[in-house]
PDB file of N, CA and C in Angstrom:
ATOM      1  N   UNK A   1     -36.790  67.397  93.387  1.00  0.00           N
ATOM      2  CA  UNK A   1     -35.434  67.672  93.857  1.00  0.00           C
ATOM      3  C   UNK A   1     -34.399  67.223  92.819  1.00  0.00           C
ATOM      4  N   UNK A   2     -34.861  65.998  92.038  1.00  0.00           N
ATOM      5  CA  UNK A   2     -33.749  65.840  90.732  1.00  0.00           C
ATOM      6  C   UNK A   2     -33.672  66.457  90.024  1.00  0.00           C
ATOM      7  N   UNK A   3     -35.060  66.772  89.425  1.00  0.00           N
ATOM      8  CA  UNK A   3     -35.033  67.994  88.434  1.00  0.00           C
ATOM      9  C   UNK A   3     -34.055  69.380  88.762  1.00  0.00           C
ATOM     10  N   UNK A   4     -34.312  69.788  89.466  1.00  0.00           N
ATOM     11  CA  UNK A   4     -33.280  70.839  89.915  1.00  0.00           C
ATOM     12  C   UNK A   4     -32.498  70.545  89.773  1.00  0.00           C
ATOM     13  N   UNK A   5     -31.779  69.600  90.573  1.00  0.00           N
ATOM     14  CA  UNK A   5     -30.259  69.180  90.384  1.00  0.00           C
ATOM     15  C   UNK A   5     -29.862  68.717  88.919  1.00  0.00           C
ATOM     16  N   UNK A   6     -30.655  68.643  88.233  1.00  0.00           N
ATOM     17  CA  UNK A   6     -30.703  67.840  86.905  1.00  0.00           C
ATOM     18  C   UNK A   6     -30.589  69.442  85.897  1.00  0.00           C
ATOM     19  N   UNK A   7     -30.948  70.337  86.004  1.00  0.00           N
ATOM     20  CA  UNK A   7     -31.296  71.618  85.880  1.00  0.00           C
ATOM     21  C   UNK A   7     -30.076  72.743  85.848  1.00  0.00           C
ATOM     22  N   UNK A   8     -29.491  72.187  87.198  1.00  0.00           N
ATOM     23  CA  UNK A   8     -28.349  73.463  87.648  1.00  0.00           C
ATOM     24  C   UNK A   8     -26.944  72.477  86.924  1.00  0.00           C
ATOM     25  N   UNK A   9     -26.992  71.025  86.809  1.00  0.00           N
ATOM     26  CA  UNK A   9     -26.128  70.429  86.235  1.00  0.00           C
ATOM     27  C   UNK A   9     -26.027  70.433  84.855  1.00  0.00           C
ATOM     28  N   UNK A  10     -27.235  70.939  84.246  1.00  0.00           N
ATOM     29  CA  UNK A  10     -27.210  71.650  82.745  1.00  0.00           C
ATOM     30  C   UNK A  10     -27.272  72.950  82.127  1.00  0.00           C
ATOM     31  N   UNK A  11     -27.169  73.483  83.220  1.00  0.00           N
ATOM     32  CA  UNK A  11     -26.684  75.001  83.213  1.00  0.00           C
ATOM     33  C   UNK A  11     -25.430  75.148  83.635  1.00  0.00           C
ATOM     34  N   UNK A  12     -24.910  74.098  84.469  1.00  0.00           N
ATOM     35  CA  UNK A  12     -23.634  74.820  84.068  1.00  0.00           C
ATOM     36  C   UNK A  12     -22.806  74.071  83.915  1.00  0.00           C
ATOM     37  N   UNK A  13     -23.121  72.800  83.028  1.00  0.00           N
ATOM     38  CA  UNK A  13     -22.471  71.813  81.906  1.00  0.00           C
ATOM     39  C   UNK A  13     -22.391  72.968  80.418  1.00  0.00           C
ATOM     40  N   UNK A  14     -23.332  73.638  80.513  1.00  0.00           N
ATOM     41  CA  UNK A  14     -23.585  74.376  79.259  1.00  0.00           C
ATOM     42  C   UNK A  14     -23.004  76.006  79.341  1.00  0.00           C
ATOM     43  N   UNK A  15     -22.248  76.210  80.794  1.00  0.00           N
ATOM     44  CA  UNK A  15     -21.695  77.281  81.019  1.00  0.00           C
ATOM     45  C   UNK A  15     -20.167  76.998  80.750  1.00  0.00           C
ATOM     46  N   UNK A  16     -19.990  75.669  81.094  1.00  0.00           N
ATOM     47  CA  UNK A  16     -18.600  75.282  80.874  1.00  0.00           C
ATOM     48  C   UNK A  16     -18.337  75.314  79.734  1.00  0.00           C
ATOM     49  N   UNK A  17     -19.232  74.594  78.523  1.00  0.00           N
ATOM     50  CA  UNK A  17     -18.576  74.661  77.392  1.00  0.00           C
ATOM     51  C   UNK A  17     -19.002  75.725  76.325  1.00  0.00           C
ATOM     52  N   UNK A  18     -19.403  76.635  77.143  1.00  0.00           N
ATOM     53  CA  UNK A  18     -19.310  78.225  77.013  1.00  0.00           C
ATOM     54  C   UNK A  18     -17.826  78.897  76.797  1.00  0.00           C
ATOM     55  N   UNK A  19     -17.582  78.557  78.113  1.00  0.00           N
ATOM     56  CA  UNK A  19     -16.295  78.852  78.444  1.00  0.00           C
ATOM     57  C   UNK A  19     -15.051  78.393  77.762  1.00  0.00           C
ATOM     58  N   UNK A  20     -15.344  76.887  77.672  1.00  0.00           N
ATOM     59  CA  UNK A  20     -14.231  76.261  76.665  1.00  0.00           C
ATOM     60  C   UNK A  20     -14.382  76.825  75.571  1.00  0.00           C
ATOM     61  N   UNK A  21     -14.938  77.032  74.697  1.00  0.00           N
ATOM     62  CA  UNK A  21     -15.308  77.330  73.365  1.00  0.00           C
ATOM     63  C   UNK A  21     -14.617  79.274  73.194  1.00  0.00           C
ATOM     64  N   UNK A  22     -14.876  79.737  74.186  1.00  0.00           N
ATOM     65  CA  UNK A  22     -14.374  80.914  74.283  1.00  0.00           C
ATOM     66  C   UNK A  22     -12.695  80.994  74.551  1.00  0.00           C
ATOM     67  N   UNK A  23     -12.549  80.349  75.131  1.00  0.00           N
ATOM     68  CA  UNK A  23     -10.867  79.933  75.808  1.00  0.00           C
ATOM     69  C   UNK A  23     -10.123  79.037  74.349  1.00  0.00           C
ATOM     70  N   UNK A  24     -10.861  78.408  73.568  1.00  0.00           N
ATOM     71  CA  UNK A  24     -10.107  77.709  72.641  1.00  0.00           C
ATOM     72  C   UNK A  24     -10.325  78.571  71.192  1.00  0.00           C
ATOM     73  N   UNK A  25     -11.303  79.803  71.215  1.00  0.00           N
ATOM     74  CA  UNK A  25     -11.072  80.483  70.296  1.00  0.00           C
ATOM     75  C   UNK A  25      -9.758  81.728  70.444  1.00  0.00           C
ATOM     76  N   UNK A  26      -9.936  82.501  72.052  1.00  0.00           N
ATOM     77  CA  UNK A  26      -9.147  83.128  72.460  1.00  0.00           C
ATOM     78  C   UNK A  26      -7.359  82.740  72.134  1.00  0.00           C
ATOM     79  N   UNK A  27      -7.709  81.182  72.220  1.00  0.00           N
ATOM     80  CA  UNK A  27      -5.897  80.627  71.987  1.00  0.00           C
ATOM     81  C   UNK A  27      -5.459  80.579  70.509  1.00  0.00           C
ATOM     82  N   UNK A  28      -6.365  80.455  69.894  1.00  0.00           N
ATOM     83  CA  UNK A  28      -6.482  80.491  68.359  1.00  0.00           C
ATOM     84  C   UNK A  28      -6.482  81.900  67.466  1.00  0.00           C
ATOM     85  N   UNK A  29      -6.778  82.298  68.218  1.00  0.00           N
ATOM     86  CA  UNK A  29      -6.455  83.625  67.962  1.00  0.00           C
ATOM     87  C   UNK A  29      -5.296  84.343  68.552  1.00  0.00           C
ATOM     88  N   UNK A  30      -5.010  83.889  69.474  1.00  0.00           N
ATOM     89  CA  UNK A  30      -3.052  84.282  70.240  1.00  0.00           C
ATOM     90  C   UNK A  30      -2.522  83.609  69.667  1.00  0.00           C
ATOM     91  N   UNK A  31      -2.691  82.351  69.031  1.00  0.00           N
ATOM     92  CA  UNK A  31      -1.808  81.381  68.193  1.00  0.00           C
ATOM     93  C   UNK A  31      -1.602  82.237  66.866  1.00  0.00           C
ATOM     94  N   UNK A  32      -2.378  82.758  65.844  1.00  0.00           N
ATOM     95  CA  UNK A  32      -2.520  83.109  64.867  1.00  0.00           C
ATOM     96  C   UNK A  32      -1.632  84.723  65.094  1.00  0.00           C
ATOM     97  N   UNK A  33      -2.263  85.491  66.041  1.00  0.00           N
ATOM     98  CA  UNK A  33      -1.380  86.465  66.478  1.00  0.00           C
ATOM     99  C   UNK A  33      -0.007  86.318  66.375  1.00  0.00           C
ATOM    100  N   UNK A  34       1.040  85.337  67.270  1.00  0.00           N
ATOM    101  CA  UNK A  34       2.154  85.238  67.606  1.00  0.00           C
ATOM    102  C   UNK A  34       2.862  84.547  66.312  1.00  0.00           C
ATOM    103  N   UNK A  35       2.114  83.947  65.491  1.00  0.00           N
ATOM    104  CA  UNK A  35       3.060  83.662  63.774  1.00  0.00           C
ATOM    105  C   UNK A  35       2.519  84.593  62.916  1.00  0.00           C
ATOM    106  N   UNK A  36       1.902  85.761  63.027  1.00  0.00           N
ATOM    107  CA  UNK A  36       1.792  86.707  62.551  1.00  0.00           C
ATOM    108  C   UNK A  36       3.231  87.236  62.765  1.00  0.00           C
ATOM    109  N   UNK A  37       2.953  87.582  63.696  1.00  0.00           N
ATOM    110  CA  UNK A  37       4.036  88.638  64.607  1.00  0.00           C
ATOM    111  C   UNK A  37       5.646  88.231  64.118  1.00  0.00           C
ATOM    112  N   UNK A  38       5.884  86.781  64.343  1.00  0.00           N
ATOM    113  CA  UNK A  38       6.682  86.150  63.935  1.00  0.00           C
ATOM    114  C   UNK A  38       7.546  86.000  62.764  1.00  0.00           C
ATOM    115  N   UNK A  39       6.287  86.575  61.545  1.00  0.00           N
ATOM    116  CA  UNK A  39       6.619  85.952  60.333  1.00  0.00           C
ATOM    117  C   UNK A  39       6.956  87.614  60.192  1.00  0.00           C
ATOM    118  N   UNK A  40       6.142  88.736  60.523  1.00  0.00           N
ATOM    119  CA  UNK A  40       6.903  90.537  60.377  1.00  0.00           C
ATOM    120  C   UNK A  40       7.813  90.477  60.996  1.00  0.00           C
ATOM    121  N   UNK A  41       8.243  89.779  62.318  1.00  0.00           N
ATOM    122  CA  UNK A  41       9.821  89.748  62.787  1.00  0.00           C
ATOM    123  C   UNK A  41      10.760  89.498  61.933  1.00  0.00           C
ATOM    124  N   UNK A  42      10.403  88.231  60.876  1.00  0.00           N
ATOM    125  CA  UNK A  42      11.464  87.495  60.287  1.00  0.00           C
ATOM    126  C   UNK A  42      11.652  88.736  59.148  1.00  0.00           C
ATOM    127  N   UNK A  43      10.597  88.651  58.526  1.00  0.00           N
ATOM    128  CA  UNK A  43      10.682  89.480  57.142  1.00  0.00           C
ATOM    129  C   UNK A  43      11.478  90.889  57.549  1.00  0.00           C
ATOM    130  N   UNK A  44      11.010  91.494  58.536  1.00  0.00           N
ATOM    131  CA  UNK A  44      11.818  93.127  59.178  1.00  0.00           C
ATOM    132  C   UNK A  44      13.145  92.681  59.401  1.00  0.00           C
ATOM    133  N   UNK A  45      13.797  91.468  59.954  1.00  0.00           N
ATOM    134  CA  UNK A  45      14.815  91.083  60.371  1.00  0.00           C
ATOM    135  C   UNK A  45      16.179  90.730  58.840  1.00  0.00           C
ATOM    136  N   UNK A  46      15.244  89.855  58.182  1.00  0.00           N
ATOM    137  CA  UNK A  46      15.880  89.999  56.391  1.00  0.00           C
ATOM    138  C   UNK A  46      15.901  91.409  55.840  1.00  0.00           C
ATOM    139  N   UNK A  47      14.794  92.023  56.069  1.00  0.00           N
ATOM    140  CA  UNK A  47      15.171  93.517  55.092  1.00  0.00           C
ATOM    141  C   UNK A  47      15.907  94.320  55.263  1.00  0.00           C
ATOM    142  N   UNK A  48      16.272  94.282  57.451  1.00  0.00           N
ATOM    143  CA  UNK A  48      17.408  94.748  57.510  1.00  0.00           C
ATOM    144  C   UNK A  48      18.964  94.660  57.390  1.00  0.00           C
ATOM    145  N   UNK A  49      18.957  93.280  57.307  1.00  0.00           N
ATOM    146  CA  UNK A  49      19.758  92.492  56.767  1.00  0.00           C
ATOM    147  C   UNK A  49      20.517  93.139  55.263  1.00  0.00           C
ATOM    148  N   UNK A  50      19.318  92.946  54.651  1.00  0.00           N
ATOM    149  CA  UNK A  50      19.680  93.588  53.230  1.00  0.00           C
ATOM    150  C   UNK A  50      19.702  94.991  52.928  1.00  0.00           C
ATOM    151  N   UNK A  51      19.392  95.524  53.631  1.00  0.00           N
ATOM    152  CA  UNK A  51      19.629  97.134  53.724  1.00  0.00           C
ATOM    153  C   UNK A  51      20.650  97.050  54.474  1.00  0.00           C
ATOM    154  N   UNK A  52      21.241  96.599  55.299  1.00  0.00           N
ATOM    155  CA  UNK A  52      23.249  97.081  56.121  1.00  0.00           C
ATOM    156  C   UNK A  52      23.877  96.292  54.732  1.00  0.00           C
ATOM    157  N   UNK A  53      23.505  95.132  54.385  1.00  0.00           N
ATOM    158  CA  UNK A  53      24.460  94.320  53.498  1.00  0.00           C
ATOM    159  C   UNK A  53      24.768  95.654  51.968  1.00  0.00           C
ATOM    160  N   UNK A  54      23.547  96.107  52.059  1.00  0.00           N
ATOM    161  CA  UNK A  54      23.366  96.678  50.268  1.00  0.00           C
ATOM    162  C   UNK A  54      24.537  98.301  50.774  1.00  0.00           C
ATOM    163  N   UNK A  55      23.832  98.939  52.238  1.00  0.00           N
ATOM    164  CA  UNK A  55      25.052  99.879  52.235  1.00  0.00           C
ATOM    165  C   UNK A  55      26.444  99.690  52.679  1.00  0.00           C
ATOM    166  N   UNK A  56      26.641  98.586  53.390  1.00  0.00           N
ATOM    167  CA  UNK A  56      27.756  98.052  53.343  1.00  0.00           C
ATOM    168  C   UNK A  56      28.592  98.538  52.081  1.00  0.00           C
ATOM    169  N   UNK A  57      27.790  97.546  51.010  1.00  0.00           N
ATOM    170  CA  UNK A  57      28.134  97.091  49.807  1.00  0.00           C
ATOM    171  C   UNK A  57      28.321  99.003  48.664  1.00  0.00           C
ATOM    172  N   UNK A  58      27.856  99.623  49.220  1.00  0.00           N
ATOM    173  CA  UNK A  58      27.989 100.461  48.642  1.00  0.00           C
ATOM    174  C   UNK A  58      28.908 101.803  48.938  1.00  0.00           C
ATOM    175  N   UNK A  59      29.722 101.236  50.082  1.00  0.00           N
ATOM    176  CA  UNK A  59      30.350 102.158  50.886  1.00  0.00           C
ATOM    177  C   UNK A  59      32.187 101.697  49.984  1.00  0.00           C
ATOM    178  N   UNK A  60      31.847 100.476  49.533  1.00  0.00           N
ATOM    179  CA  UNK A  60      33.878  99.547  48.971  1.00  0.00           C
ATOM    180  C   UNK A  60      33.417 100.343  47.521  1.00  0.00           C
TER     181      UNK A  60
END
């Protein structure tokens, strides 16, 4: 009867950190995603910047 219990408590000690391991790659990878994303926001956000500034600049 321990064994079993000894059994189902290592199956799913070993399901959990299944799970963790999947859940802390998943965030690591939304982490990496969202300063991706972040850093083409910034850069798209400067170029447009400099494209109104440059026709601005070319309109005086």
């Amino acid at each position: 009867m321990l064994l079993i219990y000894f059994l189902l408590f290592t199956i799913y000690y070993l399901l959990f950190t299944i799970y963790f391991l999947l859940f802390t790659i998943y965030y690591l990878l939304f982490t990496i995603y969202y300063l991706l994303f972040t850093i083409y926001y910034l850069l798209y956000t400067i170029c447009y910047m400099l494209c109104v500034s440059a026709l601005n600049s070319s309109y005086y």
